[in-house]
N, C-alpha and C. Protein backbone atom coordinates (compact mmCIF):
# COMPACT_ATOMS: atom_id res chain seq x y z
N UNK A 1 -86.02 -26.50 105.89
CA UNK A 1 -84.60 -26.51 105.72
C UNK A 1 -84.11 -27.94 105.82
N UNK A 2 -83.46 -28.39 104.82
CA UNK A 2 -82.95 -29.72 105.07
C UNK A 2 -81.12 -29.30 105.02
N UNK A 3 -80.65 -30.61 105.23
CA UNK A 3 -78.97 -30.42 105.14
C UNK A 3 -78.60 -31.37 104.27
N UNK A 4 -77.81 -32.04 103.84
CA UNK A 4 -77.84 -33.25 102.38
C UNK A 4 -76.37 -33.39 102.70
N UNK A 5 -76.06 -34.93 103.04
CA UNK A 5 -74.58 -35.64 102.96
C UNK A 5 -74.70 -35.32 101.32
N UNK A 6 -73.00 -34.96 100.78
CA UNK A 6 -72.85 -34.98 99.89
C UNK A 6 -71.52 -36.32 99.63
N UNK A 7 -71.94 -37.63 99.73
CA UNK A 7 -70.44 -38.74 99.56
C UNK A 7 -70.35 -38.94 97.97
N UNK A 8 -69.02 -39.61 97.93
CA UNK A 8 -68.58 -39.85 96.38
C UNK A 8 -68.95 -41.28 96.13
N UNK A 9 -68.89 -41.54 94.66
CA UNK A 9 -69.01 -42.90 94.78
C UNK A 9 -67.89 -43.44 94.96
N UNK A 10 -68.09 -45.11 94.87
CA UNK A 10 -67.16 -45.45 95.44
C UNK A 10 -65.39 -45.85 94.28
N UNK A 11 -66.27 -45.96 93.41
CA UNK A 11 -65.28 -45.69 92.49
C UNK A 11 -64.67 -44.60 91.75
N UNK A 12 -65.29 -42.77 92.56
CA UNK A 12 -64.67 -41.75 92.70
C UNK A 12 -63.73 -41.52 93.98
N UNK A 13 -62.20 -42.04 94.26
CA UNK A 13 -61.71 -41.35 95.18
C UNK A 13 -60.84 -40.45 95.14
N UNK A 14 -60.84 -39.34 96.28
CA UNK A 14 -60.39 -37.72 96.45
C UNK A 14 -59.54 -38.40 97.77
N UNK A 15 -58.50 -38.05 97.55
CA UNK A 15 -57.27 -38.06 98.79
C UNK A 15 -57.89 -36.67 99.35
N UNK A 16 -57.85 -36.44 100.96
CA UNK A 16 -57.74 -35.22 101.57
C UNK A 16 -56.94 -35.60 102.70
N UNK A 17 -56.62 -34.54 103.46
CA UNK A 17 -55.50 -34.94 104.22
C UNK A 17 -55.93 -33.79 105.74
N UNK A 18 -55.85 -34.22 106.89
CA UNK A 18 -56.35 -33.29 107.25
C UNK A 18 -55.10 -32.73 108.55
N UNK A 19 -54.98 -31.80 108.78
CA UNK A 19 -53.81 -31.74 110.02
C UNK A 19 -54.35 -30.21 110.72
N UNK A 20 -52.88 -30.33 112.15
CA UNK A 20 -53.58 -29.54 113.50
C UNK A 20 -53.39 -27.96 112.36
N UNK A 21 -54.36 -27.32 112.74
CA UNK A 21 -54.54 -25.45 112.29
C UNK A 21 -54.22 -24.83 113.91
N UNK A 22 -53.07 -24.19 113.62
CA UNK A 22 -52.73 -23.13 114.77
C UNK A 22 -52.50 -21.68 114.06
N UNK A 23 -53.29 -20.73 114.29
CA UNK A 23 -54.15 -20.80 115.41
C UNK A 23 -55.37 -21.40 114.74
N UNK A 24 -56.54 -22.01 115.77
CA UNK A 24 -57.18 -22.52 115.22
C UNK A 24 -58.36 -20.50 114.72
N UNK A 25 -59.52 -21.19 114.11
CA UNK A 25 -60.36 -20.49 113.51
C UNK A 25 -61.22 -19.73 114.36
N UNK A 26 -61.49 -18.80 113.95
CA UNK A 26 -62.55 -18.05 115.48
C UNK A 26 -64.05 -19.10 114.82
N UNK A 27 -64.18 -19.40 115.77
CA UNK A 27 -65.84 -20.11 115.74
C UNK A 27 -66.70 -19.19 115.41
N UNK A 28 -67.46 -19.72 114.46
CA UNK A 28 -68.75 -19.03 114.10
C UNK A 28 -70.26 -20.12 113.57
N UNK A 29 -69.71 -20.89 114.03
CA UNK A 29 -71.09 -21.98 114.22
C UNK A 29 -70.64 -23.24 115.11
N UNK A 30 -71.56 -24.18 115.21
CA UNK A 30 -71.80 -24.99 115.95
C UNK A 30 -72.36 -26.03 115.61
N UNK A 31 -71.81 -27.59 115.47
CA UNK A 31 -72.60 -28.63 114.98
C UNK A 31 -73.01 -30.12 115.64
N UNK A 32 -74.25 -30.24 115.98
CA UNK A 32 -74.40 -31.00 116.32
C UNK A 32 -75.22 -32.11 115.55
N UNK A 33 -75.09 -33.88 115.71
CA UNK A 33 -75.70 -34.66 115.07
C UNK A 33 -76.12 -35.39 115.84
N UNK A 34 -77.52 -36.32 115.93
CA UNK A 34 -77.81 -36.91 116.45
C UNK A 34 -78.09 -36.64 117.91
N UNK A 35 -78.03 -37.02 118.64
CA UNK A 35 -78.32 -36.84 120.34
C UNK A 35 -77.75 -35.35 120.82
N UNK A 36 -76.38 -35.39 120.00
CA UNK A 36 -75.63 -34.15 120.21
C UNK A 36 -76.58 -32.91 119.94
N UNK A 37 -77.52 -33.43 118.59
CA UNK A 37 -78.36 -31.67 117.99
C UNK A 37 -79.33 -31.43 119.28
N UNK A 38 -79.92 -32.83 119.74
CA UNK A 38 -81.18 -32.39 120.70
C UNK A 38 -80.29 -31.67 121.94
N UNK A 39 -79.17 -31.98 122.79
CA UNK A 39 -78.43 -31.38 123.78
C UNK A 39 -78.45 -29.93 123.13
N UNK A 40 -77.81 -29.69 121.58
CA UNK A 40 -77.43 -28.28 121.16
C UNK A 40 -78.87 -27.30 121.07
N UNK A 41 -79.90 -28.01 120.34
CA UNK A 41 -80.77 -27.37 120.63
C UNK A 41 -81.39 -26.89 121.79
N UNK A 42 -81.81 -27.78 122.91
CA UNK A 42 -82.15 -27.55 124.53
C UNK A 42 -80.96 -26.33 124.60
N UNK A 43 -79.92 -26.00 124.21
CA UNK A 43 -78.95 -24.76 125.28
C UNK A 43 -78.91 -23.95 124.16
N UNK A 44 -79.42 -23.92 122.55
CA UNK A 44 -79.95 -22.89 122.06
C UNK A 44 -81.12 -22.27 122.12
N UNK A 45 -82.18 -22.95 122.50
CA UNK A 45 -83.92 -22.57 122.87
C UNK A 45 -83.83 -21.73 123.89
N UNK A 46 -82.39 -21.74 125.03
CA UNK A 46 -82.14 -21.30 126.50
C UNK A 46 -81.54 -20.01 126.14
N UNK A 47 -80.84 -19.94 125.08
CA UNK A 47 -80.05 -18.61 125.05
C UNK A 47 -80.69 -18.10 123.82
N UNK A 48 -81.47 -18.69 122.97
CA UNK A 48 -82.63 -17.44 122.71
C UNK A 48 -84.00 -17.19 123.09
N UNK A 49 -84.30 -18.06 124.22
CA UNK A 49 -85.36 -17.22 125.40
C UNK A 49 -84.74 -15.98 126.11
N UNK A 50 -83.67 -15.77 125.67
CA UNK A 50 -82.42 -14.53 126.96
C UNK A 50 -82.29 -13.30 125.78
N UNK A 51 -82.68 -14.10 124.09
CA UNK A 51 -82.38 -13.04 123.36
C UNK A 51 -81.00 -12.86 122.49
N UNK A 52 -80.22 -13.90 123.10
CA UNK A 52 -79.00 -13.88 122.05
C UNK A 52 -79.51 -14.27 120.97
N UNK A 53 -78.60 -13.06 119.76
CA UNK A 53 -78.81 -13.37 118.27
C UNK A 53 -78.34 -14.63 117.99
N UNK A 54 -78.93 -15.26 117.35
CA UNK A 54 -78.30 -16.79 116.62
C UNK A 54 -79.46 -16.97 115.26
N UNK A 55 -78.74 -17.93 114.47
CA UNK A 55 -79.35 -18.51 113.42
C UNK A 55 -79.26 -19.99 113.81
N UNK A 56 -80.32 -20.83 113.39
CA UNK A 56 -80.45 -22.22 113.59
C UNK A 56 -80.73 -22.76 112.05
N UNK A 57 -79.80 -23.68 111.52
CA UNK A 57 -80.17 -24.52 110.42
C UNK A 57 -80.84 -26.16 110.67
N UNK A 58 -81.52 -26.68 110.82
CA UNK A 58 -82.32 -27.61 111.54
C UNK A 58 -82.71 -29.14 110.27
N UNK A 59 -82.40 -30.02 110.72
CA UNK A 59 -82.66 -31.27 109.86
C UNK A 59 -83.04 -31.71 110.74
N UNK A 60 -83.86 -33.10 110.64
CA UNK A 60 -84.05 -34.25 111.71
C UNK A 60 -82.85 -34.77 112.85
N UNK A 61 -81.85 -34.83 111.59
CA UNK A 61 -80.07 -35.93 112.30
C UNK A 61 -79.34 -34.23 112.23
N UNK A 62 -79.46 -33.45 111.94
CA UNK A 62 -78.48 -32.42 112.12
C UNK A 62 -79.21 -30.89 112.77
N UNK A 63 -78.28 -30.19 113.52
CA UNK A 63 -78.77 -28.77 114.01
C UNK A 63 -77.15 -27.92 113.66
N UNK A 64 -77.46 -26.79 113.77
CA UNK A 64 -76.27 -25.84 113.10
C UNK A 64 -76.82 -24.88 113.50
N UNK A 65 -75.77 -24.12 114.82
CA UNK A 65 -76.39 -22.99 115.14
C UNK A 65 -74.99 -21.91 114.78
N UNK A 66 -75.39 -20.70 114.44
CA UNK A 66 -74.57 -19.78 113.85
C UNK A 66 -74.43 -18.40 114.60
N UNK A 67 -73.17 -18.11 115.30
CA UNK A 67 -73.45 -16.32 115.49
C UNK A 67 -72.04 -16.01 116.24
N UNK A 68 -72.08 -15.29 116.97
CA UNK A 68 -70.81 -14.77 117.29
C UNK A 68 -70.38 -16.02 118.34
N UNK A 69 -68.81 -15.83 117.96
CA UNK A 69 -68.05 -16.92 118.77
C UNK A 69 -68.18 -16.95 120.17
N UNK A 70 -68.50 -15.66 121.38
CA UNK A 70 -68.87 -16.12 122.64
C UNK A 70 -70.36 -16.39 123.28
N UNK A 71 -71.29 -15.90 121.18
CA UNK A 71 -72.58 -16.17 122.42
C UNK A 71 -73.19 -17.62 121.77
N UNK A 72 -72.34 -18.58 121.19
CA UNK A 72 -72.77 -19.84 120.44
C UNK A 72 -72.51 -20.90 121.76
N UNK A 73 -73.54 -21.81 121.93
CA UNK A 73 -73.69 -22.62 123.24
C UNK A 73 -72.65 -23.32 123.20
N UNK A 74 -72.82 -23.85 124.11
CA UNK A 74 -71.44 -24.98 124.31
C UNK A 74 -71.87 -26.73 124.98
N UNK A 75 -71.66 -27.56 123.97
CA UNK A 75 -72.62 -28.72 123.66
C UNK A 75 -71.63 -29.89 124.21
N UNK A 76 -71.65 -30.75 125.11
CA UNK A 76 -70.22 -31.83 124.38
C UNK A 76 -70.55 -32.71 123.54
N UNK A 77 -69.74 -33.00 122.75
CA UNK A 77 -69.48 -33.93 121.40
C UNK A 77 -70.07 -33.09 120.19
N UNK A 78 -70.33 -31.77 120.15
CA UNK A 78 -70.44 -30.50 119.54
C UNK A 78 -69.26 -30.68 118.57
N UNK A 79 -69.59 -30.02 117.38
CA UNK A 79 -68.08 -29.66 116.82
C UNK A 79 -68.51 -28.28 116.18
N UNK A 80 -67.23 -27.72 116.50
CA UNK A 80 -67.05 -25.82 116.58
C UNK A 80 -66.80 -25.61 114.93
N UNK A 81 -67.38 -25.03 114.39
CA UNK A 81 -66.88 -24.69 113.16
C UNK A 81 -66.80 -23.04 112.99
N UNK A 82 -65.71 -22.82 111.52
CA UNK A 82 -65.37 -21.56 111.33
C UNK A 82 -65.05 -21.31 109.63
N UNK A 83 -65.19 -19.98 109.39
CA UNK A 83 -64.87 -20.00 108.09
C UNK A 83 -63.72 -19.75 107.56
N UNK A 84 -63.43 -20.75 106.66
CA UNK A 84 -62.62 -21.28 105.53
C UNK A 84 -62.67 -20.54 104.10
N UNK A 85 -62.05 -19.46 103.90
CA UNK A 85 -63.07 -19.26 102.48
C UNK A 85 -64.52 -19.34 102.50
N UNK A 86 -65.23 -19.88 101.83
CA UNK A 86 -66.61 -19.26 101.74
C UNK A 86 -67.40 -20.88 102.11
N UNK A 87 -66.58 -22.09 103.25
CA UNK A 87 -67.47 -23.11 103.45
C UNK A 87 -67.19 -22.70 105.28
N UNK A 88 -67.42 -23.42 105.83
CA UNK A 88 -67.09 -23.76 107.01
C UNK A 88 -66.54 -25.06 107.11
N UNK A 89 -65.65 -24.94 108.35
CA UNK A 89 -65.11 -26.61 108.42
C UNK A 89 -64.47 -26.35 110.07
N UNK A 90 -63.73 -27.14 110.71
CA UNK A 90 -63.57 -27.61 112.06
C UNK A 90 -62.82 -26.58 111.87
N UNK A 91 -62.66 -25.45 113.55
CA UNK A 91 -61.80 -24.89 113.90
C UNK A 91 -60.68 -25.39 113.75
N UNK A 92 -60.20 -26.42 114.88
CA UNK A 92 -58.88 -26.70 114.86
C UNK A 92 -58.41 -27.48 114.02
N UNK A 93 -58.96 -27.82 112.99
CA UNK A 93 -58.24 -28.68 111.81
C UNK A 93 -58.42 -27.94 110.37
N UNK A 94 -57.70 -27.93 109.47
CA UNK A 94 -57.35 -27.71 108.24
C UNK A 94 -57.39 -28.69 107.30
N UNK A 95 -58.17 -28.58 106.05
CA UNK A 95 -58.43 -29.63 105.16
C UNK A 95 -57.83 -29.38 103.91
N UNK A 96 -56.97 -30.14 103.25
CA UNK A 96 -56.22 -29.96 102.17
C UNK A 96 -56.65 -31.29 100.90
N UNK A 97 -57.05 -31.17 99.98
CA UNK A 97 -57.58 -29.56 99.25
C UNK A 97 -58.32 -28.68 100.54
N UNK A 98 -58.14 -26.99 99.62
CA UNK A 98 -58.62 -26.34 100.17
C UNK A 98 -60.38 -26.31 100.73
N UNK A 99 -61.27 -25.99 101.19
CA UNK A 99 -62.09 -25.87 101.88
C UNK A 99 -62.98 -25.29 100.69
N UNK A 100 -62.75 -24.58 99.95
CA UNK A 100 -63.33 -24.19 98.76
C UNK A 100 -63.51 -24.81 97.39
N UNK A 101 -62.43 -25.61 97.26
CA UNK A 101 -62.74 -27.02 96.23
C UNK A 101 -63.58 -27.64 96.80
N UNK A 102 -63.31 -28.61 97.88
CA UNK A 102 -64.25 -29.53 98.44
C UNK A 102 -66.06 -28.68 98.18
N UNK A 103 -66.28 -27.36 98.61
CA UNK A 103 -67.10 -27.15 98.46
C UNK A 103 -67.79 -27.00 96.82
N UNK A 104 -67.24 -26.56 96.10
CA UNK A 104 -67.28 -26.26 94.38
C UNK A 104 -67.74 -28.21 93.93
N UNK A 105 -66.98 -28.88 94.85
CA UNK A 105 -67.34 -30.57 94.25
C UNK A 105 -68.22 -30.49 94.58
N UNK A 106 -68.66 -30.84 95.92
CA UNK A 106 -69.95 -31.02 96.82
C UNK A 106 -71.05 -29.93 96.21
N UNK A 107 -70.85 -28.55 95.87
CA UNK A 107 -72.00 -28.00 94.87
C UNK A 107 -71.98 -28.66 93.42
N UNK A 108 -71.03 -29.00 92.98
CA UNK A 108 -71.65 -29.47 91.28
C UNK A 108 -72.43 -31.11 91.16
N UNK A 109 -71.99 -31.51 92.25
CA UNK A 109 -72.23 -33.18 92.40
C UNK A 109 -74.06 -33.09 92.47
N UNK A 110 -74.41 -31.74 93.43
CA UNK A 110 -75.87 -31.93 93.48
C UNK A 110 -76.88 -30.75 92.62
N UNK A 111 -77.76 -30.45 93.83
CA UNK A 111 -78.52 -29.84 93.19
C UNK A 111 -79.22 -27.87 93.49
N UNK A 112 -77.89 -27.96 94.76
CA UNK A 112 -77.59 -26.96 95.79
C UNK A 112 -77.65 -25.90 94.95
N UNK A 113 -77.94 -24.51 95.24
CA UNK A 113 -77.87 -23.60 94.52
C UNK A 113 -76.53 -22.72 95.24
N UNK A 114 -75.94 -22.29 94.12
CA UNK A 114 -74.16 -21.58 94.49
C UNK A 114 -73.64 -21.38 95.83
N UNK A 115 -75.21 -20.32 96.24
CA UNK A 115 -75.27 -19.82 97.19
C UNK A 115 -75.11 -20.19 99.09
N UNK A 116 -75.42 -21.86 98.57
CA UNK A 116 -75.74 -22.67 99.70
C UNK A 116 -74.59 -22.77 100.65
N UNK A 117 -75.19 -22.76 102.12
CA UNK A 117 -73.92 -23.03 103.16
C UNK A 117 -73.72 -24.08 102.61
N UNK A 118 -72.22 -24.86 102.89
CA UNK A 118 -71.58 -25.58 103.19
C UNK A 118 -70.68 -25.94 103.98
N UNK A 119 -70.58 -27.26 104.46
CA UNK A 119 -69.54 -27.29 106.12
C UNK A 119 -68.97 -28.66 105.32
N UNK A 120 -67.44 -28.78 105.49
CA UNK A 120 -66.82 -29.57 104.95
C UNK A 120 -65.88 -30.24 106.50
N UNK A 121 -66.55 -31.53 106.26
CA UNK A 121 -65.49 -32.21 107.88
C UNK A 121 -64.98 -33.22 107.36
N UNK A 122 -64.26 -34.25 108.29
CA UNK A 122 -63.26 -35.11 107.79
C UNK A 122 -64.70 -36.22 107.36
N UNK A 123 -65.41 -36.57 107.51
CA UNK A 123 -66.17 -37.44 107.04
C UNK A 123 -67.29 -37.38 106.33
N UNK A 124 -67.08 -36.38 105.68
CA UNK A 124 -68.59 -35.58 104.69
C UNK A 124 -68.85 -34.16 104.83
N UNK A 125 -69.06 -33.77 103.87
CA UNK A 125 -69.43 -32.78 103.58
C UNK A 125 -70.76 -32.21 103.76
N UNK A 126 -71.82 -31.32 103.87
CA UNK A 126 -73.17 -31.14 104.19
C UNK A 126 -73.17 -29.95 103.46
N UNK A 127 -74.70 -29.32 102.94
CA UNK A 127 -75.19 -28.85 102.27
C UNK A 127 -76.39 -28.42 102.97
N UNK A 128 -76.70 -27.45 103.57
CA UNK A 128 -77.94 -26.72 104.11
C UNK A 128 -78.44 -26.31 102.75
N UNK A 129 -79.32 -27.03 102.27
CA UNK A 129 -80.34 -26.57 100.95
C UNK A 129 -81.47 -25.43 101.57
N UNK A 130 -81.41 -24.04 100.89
CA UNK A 130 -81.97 -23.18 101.45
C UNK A 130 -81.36 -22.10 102.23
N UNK A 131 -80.31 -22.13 102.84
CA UNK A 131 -79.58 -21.92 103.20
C UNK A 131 -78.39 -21.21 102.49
N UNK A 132 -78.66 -19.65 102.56
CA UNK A 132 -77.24 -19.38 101.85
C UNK A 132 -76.22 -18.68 102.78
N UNK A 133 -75.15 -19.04 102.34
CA UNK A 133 -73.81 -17.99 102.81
C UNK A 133 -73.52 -17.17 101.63
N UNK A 134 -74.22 -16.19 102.24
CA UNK A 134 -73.62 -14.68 101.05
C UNK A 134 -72.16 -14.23 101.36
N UNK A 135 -71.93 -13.80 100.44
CA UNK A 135 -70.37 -12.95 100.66
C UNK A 135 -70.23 -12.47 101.67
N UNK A 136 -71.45 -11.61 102.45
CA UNK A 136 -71.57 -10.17 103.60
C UNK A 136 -70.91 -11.60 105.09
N UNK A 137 -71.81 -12.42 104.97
CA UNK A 137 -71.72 -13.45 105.96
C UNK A 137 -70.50 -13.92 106.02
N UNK A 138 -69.83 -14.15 104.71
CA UNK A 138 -68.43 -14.88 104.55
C UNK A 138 -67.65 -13.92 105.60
N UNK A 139 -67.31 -12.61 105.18
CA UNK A 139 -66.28 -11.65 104.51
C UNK A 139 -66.64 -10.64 106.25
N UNK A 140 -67.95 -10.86 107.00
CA UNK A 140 -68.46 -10.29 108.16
C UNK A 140 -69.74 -11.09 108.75
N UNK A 141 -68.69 -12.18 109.33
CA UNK A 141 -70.19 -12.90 109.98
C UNK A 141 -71.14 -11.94 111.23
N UNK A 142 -70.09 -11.70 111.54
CA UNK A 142 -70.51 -10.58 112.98
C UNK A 142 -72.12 -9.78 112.63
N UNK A 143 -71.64 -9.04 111.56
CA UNK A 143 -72.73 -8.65 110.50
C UNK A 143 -73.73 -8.74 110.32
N UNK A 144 -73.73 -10.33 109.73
CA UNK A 144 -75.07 -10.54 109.03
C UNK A 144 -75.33 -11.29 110.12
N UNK A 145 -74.43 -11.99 111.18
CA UNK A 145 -75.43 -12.50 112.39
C UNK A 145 -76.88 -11.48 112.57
N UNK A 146 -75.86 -10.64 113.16
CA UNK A 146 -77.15 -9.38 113.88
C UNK A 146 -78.47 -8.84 112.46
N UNK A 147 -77.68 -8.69 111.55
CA UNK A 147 -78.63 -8.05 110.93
C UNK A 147 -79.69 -9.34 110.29
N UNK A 148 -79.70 -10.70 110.67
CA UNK A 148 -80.09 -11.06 110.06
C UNK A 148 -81.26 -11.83 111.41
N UNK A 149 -80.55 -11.54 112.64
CA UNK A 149 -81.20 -12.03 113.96
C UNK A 149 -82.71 -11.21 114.10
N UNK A 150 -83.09 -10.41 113.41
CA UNK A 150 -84.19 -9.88 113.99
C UNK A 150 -85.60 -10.81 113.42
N UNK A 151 -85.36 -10.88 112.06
CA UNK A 151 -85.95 -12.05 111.35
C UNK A 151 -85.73 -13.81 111.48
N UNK A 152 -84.99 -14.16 111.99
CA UNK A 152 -84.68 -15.26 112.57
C UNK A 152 -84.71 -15.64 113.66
N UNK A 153 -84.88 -15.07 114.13
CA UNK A 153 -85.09 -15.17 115.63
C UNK A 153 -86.39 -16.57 115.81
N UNK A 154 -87.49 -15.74 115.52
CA UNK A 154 -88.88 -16.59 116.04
C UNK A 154 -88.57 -17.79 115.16
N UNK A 155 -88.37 -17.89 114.02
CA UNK A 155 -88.60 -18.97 113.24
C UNK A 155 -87.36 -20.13 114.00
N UNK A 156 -86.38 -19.57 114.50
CA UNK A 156 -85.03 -20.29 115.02
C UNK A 156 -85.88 -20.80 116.25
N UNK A 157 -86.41 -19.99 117.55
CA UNK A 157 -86.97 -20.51 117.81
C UNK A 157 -88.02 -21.61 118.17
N UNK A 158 -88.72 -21.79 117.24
CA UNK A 158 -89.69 -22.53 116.69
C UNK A 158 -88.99 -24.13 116.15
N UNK A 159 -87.83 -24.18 115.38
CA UNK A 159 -87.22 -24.98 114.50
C UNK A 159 -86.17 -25.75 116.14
N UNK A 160 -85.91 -25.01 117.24
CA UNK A 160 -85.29 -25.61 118.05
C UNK A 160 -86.30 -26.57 118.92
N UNK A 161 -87.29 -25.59 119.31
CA UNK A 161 -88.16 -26.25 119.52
C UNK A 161 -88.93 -27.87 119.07
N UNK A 162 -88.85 -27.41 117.56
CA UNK A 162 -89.14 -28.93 116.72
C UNK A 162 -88.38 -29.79 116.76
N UNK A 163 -86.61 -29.65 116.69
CA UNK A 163 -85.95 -30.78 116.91
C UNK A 163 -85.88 -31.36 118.22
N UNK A 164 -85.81 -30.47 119.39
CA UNK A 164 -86.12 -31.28 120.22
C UNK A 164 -87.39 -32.12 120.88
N UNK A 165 -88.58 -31.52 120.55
CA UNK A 165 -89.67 -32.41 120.64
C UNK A 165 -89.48 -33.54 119.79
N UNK A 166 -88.74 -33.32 117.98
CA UNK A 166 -88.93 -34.79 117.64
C UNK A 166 -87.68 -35.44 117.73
N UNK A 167 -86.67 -35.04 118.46
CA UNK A 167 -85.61 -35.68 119.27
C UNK A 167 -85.86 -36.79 120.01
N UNK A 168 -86.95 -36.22 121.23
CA UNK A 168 -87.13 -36.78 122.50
C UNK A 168 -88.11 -37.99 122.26
C-alpha cells in the first residue's frame, strides 16, 4: 500500500479557502505523518492486540487508521479526519471547493484508480493507491469498518508493526 502527494504545478494555481465547520465531522479516521505515524501506530498495534476493529493504510512517511469514531486512538499532532462526500478531509475544517472536486483533480492528475481513498487537507492532498473507498464505506462507514475488520485485521496488524520497526 503506498499513499502519493498529489501537488500542482507551479504554474497550475487552485485558490481554496479553508474555514471553522460547526459542527465539526464525526471522525472516521486518523492521520498521522512522520514521528506522529510511529506514536499512531504503537496505540494502534495496542488496540488491536485488545481486538478493536480498525483498518490501517501504511506508507513509510504516512499511517491512516480507519473505524469507528470512539474506538480510533488518540495520537498528539494526529489529525482526525471525516467524510466529506466520498474523500475525507479534517473534521473541524471545511474546504471550499468542495471536497469532491479537489478529489476528481487529484484522481485525473494521476494514475489512481476511481475507486481510491482520498484525504484532502490544507496542504495536499493524498491518494492511498490500492486502497478503495466504496460507496458502502462512504454512505456507512460503521459498516464496512466491521465487515471488513475480520480480514484486515492480521494484515493491519502486521503493517503497524512494520512502520514502527522501520520508524524506530
Amino acid at each position: 500500500m503506498t499513499i502519493c502527494e498529489v501537488r500542482q504545478p507551479a504554474d497550475h494555481h487552485t485558490v481554496e479557502s479553508w474555514q471553522r465547520r460547526e459542527p465539526a465531522l464525526r471522525a472516521a479516521a486518523v492521520l498521522g505523518i512522520g514521528p506522529v505515524a510511529t506514536a499512531l501506530a504503537e496505540a494502534a498495534q495496542a488496540l488491536l492486540a485488545e481486538g478493536t476493529p480498525l483498518r490501517l493504510v501504511t506508507d513509510p512517511e504516512y499511517l491512516v487508521v480507519l473505524g469507528e469514531e470512539p474506538t480510533l486512538p488518540w495520537v498528539e499532532g494526529a489529525r482526525y479526519l471525516g467524510w466529506d462526500g466520498k474523500a475525507l478531509t479534517l473534521t473541524t475544517h471545511q474546504v471550499l471547493p468542495a471536497p469532491d472536486l479537489w478529489r476528481e483533480a487529484a484522481l485525473a492528475a494521476g494514475t489512481a484508480q476511481p475507486g481510491s481513498l482520498v484525504i484532502v487537507l490544507p496542504d495536499q492532498v493524498l491518494i492511498a493507491a490500492g486502497e478503495h473507498a466504496d460507496d458502502a464505506a462512504i454512505a456507512a462507514p460503521t459498516a464496512a469498518t466491521a465487515a471488513a475488520t475480520a480480514t484486515a485485521t492480521a494484515t493491519a496488524t502486521a503493517a503497524a508493526t512494520a512502520i514502527a520497526v522501520q520508524q524506530a
